[in-house]
N, C-alpha and C. Protein backbone atom coordinates (compact mmCIF):
# COMPACT_ATOMS: atom_id res chain seq x y z
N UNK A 1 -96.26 -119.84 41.20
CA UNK A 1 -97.57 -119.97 40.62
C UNK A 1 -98.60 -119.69 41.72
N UNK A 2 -99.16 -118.28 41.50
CA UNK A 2 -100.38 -118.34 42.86
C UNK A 2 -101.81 -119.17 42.39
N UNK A 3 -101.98 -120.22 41.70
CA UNK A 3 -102.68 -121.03 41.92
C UNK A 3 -102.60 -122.24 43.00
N UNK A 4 -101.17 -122.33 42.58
CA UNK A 4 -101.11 -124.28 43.33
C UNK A 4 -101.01 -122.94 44.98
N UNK A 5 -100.28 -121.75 44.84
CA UNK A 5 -100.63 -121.45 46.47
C UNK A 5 -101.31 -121.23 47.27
N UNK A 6 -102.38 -120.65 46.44
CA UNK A 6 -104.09 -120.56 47.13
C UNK A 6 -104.40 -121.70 47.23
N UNK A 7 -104.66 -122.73 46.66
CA UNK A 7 -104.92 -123.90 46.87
C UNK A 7 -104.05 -125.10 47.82
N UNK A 8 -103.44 -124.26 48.02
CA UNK A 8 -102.00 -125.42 48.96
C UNK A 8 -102.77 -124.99 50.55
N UNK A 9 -102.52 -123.04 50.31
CA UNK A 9 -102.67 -122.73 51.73
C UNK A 9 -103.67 -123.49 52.78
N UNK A 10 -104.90 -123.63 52.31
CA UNK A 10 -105.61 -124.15 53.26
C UNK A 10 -105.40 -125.69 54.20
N UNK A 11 -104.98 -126.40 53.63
CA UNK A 11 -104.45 -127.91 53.55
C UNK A 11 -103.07 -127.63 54.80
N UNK A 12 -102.52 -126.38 54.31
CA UNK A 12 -101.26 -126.21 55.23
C UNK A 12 -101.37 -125.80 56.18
N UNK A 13 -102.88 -124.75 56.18
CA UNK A 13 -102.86 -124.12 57.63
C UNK A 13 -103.35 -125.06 58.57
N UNK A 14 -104.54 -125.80 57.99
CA UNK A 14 -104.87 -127.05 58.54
C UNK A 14 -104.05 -128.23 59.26
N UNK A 15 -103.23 -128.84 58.30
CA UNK A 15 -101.69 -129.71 59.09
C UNK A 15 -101.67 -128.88 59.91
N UNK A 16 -101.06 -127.54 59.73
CA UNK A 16 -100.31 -127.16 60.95
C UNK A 16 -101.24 -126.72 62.19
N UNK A 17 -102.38 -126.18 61.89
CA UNK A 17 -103.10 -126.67 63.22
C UNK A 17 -103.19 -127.72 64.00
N UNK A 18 -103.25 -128.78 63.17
CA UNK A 18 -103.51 -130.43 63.75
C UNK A 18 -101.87 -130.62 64.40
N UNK A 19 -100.52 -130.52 63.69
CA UNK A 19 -98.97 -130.86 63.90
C UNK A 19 -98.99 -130.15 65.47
N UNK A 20 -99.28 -128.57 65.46
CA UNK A 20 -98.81 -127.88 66.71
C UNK A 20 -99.23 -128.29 68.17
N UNK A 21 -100.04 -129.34 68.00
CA UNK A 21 -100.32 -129.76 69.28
C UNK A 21 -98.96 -130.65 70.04
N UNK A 22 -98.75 -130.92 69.18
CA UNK A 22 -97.01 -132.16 69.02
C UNK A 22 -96.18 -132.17 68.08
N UNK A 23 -95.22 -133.26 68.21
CA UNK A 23 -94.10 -132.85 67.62
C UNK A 23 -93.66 -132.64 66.09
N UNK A 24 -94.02 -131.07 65.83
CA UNK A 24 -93.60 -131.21 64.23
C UNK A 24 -93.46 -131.48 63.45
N UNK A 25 -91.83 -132.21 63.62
CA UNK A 25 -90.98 -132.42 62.76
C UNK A 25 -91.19 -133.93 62.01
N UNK A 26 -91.54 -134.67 63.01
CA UNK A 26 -91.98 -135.86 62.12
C UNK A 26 -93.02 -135.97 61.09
N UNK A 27 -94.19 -135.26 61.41
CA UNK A 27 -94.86 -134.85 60.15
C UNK A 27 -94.31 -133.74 58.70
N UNK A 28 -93.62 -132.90 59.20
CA UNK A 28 -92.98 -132.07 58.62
C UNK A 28 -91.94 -133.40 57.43
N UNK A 29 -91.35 -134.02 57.91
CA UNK A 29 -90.80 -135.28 57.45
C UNK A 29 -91.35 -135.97 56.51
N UNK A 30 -92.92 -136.57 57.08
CA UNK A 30 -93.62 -137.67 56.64
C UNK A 30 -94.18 -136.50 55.57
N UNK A 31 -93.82 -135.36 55.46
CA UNK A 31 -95.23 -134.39 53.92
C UNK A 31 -94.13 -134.36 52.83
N UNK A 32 -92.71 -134.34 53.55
CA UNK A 32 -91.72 -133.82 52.59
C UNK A 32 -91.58 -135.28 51.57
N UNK A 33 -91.46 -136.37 52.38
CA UNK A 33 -91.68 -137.76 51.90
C UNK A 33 -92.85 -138.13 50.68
N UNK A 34 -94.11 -137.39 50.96
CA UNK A 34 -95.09 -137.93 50.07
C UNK A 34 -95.27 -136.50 48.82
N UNK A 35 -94.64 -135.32 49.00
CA UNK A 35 -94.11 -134.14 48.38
C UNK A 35 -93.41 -134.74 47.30
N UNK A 36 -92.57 -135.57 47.79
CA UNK A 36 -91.65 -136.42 46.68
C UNK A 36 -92.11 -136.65 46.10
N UNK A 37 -92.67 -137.62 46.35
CA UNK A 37 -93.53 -139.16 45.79
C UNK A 37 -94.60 -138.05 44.68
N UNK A 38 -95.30 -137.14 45.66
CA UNK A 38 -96.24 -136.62 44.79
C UNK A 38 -95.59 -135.78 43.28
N UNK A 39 -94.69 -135.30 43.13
CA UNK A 39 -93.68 -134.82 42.06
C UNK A 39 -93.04 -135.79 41.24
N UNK A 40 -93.48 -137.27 41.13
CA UNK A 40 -93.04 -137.62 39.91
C UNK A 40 -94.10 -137.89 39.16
N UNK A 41 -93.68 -137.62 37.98
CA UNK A 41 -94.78 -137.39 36.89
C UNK A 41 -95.33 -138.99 36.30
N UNK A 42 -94.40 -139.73 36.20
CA UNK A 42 -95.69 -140.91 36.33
C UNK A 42 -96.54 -141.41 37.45
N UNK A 43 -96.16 -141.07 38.59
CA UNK A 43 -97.63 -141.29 39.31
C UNK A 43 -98.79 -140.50 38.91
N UNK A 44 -98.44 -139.20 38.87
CA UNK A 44 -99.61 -138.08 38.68
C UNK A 44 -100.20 -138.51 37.79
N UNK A 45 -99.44 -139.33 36.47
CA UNK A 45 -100.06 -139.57 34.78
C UNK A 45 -101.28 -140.86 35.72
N UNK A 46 -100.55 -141.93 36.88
CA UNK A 46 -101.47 -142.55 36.97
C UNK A 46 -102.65 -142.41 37.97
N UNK A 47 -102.40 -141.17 38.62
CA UNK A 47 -103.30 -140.67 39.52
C UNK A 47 -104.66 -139.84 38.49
N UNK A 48 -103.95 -139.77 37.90
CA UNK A 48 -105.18 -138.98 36.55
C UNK A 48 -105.78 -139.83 35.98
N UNK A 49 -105.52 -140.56 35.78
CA UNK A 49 -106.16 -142.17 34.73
C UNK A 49 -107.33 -142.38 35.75
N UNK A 50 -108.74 -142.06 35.08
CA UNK A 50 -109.69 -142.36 35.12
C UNK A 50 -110.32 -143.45 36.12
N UNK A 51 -108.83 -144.61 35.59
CA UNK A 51 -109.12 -145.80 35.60
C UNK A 51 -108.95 -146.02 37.28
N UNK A 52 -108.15 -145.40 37.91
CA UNK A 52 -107.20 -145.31 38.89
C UNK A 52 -108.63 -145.40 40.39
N UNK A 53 -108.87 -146.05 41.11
CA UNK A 53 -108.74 -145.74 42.40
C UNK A 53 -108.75 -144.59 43.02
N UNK A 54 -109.13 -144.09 43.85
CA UNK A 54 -108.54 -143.02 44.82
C UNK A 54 -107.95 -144.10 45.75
N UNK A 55 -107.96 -145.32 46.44
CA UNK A 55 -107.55 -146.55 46.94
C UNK A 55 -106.35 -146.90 46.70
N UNK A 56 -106.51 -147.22 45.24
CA UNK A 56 -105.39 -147.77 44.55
C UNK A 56 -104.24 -146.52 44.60
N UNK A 57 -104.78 -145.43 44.20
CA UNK A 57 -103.61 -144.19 44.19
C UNK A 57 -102.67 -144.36 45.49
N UNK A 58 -103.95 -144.35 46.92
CA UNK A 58 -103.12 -144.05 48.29
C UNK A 58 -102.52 -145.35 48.59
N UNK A 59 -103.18 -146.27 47.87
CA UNK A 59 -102.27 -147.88 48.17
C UNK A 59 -100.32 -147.18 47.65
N UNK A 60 -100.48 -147.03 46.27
CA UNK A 60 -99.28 -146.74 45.34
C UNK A 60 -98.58 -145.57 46.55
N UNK A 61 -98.78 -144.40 46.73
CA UNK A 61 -98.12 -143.57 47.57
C UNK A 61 -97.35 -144.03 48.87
N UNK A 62 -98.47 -144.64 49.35
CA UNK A 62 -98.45 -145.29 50.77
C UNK A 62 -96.66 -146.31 50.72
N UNK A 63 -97.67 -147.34 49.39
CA UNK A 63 -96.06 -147.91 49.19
C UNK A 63 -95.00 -147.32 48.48
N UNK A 64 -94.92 -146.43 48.24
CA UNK A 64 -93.57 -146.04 47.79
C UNK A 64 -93.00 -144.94 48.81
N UNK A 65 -93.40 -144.34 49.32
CA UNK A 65 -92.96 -143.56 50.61
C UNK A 65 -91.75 -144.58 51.83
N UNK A 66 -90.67 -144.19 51.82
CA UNK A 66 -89.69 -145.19 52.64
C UNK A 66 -90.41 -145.26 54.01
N UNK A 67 -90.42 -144.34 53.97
CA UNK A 67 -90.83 -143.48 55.77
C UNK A 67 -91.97 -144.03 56.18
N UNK A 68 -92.58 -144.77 57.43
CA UNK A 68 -93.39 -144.68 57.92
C UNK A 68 -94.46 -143.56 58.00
N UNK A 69 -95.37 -143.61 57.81
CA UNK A 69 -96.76 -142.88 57.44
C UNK A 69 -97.49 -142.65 58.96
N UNK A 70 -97.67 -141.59 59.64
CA UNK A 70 -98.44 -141.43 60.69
C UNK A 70 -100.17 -141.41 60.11
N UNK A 71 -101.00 -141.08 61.58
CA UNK A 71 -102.45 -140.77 60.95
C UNK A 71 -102.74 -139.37 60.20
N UNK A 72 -101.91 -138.83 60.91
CA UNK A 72 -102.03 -137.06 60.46
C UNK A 72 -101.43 -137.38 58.78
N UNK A 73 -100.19 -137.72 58.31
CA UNK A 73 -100.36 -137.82 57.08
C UNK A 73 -100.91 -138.55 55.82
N UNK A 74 -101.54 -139.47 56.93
CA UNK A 74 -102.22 -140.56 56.05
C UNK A 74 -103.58 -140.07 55.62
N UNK A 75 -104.44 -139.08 56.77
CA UNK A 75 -105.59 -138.10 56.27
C UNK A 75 -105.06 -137.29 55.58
N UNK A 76 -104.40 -136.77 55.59
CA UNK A 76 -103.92 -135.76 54.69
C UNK A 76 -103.82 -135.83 53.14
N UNK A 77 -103.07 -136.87 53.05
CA UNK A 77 -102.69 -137.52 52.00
C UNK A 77 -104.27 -138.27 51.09
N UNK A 78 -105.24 -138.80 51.91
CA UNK A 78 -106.70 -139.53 51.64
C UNK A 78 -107.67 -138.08 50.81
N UNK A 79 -107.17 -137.10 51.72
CA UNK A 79 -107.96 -135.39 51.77
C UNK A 79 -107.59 -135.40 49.49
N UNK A 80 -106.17 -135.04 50.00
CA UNK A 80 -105.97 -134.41 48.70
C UNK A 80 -105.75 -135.28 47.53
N UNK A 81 -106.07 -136.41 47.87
CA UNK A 81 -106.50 -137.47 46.36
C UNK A 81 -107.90 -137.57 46.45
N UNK A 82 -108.66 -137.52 47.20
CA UNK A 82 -110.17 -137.57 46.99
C UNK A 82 -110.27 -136.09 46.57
N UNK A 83 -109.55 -135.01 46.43
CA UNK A 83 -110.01 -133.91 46.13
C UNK A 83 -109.40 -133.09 44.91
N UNK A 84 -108.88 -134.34 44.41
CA UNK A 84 -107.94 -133.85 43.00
C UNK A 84 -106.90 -133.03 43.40
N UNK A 85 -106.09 -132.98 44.00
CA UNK A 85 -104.96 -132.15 44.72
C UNK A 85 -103.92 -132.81 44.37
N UNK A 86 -103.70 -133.49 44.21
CA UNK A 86 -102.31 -134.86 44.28
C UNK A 86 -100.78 -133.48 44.05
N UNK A 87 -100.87 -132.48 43.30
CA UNK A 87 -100.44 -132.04 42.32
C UNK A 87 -100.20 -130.80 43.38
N UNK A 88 -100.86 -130.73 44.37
CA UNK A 88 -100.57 -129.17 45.18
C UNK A 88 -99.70 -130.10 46.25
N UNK A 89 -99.03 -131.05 46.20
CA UNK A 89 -98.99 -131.47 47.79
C UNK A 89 -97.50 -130.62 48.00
N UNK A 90 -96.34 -130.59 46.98
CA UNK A 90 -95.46 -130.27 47.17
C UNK A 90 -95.17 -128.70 47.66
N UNK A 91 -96.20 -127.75 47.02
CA UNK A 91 -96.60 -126.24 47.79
C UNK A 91 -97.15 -126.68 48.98
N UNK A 92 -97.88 -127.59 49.38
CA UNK A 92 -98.38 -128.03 50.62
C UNK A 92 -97.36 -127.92 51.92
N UNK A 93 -96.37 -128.84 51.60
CA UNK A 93 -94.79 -128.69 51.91
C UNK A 93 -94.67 -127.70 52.31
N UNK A 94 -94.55 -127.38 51.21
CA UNK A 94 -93.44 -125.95 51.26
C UNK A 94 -94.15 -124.49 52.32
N UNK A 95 -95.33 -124.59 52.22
CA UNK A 95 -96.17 -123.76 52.66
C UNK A 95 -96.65 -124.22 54.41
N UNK A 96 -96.50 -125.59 54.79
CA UNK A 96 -96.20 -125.53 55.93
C UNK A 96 -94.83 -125.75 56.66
N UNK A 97 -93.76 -125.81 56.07
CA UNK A 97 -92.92 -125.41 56.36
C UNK A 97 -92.65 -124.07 56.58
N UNK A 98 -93.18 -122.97 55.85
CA UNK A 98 -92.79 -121.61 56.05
C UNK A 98 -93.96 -121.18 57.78
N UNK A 99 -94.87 -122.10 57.69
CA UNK A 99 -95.76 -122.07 58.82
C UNK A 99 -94.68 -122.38 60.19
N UNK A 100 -93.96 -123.28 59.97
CA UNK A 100 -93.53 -123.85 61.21
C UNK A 100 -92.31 -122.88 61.13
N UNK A 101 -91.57 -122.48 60.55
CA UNK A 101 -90.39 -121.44 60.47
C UNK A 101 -90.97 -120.30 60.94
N UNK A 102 -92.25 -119.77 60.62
CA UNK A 102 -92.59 -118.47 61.43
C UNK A 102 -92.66 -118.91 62.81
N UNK A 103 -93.24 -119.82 63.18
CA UNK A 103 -93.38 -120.22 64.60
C UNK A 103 -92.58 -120.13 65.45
N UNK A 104 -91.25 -120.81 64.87
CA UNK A 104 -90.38 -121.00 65.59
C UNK A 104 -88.89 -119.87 64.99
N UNK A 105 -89.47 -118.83 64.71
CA UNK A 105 -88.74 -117.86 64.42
C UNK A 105 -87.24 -117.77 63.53
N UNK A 106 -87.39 -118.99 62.62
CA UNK A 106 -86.25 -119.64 62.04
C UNK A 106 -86.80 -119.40 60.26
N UNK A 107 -85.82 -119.05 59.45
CA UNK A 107 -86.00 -118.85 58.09
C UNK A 107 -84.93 -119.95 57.35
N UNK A 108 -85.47 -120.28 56.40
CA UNK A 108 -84.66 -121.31 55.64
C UNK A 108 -83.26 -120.56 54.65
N UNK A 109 -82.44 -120.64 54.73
CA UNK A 109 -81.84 -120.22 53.71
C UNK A 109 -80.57 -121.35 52.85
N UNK A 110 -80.48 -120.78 51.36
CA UNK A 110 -79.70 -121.57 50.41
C UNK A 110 -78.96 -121.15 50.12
N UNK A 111 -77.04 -121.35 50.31
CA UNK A 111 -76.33 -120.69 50.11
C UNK A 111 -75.34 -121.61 48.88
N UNK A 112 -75.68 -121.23 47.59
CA UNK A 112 -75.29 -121.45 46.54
C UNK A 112 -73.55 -120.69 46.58
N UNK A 113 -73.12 -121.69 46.61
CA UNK A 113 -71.41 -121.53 46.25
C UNK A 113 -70.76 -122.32 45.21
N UNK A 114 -69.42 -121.77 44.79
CA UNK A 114 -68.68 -121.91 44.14
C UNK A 114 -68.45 -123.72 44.20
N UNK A 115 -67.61 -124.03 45.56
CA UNK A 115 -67.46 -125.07 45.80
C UNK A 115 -68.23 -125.51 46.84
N UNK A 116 -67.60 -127.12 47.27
CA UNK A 116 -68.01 -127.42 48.97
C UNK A 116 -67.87 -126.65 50.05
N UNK A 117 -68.93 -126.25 50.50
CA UNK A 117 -68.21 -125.75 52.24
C UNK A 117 -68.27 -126.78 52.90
N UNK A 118 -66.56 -126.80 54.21
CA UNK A 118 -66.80 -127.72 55.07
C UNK A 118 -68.02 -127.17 56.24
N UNK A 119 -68.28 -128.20 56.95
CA UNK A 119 -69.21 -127.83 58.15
C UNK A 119 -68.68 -126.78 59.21
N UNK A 120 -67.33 -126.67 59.33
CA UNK A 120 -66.91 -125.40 60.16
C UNK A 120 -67.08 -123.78 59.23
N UNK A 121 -66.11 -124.01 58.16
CA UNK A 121 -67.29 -122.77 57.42
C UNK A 121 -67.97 -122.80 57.32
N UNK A 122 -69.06 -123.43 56.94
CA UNK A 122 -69.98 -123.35 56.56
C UNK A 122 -71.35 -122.62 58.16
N UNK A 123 -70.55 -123.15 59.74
CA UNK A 123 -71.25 -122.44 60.88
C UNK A 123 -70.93 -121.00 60.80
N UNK A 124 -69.27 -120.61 60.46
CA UNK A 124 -69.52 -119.24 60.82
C UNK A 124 -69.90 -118.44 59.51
N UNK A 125 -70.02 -119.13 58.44
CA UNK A 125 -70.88 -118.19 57.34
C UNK A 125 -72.58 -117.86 57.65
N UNK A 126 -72.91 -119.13 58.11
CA UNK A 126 -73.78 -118.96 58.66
C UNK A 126 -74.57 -118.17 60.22
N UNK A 127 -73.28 -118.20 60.59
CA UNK A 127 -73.40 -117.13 62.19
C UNK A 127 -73.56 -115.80 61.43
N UNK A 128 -72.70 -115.73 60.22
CA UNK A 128 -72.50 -113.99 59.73
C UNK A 128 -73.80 -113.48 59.39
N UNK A 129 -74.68 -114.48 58.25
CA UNK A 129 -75.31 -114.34 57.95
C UNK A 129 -76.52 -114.22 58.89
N UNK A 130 -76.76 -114.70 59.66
CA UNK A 130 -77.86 -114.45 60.85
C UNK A 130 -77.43 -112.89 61.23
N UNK A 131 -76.55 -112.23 61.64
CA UNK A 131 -76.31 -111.29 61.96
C UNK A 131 -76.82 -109.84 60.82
N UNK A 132 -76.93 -110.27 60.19
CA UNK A 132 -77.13 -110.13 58.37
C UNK A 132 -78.72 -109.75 58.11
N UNK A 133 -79.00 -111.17 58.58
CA UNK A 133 -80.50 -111.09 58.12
C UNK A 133 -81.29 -111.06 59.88
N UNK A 134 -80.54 -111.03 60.74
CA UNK A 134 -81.15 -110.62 61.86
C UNK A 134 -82.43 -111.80 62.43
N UNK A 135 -82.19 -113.07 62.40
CA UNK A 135 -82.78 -114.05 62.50
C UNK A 135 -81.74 -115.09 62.36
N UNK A 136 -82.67 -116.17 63.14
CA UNK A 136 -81.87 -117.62 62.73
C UNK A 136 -82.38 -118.24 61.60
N UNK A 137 -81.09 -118.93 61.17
CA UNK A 137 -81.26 -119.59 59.41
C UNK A 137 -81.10 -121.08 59.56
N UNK A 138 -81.72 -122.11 58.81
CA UNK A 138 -81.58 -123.07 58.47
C UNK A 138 -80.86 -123.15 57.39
N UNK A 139 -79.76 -123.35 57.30
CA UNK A 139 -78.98 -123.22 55.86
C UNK A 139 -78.63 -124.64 55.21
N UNK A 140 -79.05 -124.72 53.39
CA UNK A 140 -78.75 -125.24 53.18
C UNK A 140 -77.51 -125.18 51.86
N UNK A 141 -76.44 -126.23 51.74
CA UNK A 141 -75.44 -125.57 50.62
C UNK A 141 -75.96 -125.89 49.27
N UNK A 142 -75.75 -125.70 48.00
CA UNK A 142 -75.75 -125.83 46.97
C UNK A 142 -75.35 -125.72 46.04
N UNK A 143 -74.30 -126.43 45.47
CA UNK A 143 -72.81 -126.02 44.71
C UNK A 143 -73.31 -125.88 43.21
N UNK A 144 -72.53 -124.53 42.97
CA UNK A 144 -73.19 -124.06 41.69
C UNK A 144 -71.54 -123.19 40.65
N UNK A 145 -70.79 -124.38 40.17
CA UNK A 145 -69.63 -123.72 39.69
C UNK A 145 -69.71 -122.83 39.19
N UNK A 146 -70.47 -122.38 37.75
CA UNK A 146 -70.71 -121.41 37.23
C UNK A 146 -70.35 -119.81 37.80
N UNK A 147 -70.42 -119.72 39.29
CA UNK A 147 -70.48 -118.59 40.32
C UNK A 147 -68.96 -117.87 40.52
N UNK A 148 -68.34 -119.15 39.90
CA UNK A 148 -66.55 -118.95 39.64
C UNK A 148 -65.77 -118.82 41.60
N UNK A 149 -66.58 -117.99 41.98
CA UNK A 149 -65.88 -117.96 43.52
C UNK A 149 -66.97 -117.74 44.43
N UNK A 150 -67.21 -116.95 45.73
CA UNK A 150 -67.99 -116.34 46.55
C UNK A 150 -69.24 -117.27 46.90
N UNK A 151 -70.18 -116.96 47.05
CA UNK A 151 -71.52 -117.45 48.04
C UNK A 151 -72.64 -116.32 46.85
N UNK A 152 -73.96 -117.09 46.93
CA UNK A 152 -75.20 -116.31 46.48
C UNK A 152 -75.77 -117.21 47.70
N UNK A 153 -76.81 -116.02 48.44
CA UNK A 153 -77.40 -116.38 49.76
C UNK A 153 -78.46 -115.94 49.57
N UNK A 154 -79.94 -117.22 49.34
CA UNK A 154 -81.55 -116.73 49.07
C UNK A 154 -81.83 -117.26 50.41
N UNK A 155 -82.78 -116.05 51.30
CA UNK A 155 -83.59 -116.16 52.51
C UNK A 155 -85.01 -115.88 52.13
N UNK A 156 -85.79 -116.44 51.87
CA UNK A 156 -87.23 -116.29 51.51
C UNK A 156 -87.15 -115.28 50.52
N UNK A 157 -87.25 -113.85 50.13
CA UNK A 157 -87.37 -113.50 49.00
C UNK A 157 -86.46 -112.56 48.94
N UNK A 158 -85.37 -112.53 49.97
CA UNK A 158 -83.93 -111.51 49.94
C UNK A 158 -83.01 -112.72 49.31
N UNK A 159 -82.31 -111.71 48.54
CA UNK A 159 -81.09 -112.07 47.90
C UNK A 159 -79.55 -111.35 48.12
N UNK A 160 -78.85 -112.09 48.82
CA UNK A 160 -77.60 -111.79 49.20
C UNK A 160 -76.41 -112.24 48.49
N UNK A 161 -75.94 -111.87 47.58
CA UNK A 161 -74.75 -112.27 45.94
C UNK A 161 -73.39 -111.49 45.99
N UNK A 162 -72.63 -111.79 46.34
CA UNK A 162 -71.13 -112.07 46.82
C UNK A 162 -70.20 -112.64 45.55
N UNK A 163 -71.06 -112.89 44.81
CA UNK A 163 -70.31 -113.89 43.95
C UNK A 163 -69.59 -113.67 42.51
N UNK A 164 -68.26 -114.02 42.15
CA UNK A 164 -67.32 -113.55 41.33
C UNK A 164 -68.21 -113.15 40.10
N UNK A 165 -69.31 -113.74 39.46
CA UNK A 165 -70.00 -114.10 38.65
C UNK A 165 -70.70 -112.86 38.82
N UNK A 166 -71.18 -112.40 39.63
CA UNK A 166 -72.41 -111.18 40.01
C UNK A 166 -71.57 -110.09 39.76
N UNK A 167 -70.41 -109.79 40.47
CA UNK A 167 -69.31 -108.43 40.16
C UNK A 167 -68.96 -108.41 38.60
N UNK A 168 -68.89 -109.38 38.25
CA UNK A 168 -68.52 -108.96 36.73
C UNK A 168 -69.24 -109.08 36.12
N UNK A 169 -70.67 -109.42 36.41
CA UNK A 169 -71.69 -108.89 35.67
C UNK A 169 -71.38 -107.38 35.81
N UNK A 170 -71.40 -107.08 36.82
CA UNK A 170 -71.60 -105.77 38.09
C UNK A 170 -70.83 -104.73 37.00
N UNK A 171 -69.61 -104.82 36.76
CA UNK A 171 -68.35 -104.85 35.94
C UNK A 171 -69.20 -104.22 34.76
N UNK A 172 -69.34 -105.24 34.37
CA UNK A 172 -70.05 -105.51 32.39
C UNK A 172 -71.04 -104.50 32.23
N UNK A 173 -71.79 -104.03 33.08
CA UNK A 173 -72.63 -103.24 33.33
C UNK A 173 -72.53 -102.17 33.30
N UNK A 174 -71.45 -101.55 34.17
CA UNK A 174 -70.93 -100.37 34.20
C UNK A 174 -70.40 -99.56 33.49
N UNK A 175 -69.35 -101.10 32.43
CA UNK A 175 -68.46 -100.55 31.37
C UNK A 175 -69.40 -100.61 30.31
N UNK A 176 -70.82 -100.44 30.32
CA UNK A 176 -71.34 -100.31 28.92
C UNK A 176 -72.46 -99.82 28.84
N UNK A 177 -72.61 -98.99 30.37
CA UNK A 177 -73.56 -98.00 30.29
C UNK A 177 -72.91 -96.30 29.70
């Protein structure tokens, strides 16, 4: 949706101006934490209620977040409920995360398989795949039976599909053109 992304971007370039002075990842942490929080739909129902606080909202967030809350996300978090945002925070996320992955020259990727990979396959699938996509990957797994065998591998907007499920589409295709 390029609404919530125009509207995310600024908020993200911002964090990440304020994060890059120090260490990242703990904020990176503390957004993914209130990202959560901000994606369930009865808070939002009560972040919308009229009735609601902007107080009371960041009281409710504040406490339901496990994680300790720094200052950087606690403005952050004050920013986009006083500004009707509650609802962009999770592109917020996501959008400074792709900030800190350019930085540090690292791309996220999801490698949807058949079954479990153990952690030793799962390094040198992942060594292959760097070689592949010519960068380092953050990989995460995601078991998706349906796929019947093989790996489907999404890196930001490349798609890499290996998978028993894709060939016989591949198959089905062929035999009925």
């Amino acid at each position: 949706m390029a609404e919530l992304a125009t509207l995310a971007r600024p908020y993200a370039e911002a964090l990440f101006k304020v994060a890059i002075n120090g260490d990242v990842q703990p904020i990176a942490q503390q957004l993914d934490a209130l990202a959560a929080v901000a994606a369930n739909a009865q808070l939002r129902q009560f972040a919308d209620d009229p009735k609601s606080s902007d107080e009371q909202v960041f009281d409710v967030m504040t406490s339901t977040v496990k994680a300790p809350l720094g200052d950087t996300a606690k403005n952050l978090l004050r920013t986009v409920i006083a500004n009707g945002r509650l609802t962009v925070l999770p592109e917020i996320a996501a959008q400074f995360h792709a900030l800190v992955n350019a930085r540090s020259g690292v791309s996220d990727a999801i490698v949807y398989s058949a079954f479990a990979i153990e952690s030793k396959q799962l390094g040198e699938v992942v060594a292959s795949l760097e070689k592949r996509f010519a960068r380092k990957l953050n990989a995460s797994v995601v078991v998706e039976p349906e796929l019947i065998g093989g790996i489907r591998v999404v890196v930001g907007d490349e798609v890499l599909d290996t998978s028993v499920k894709a060939r016989l589409e591949q198959m089905r295709a062929a035999l009925t053109a």
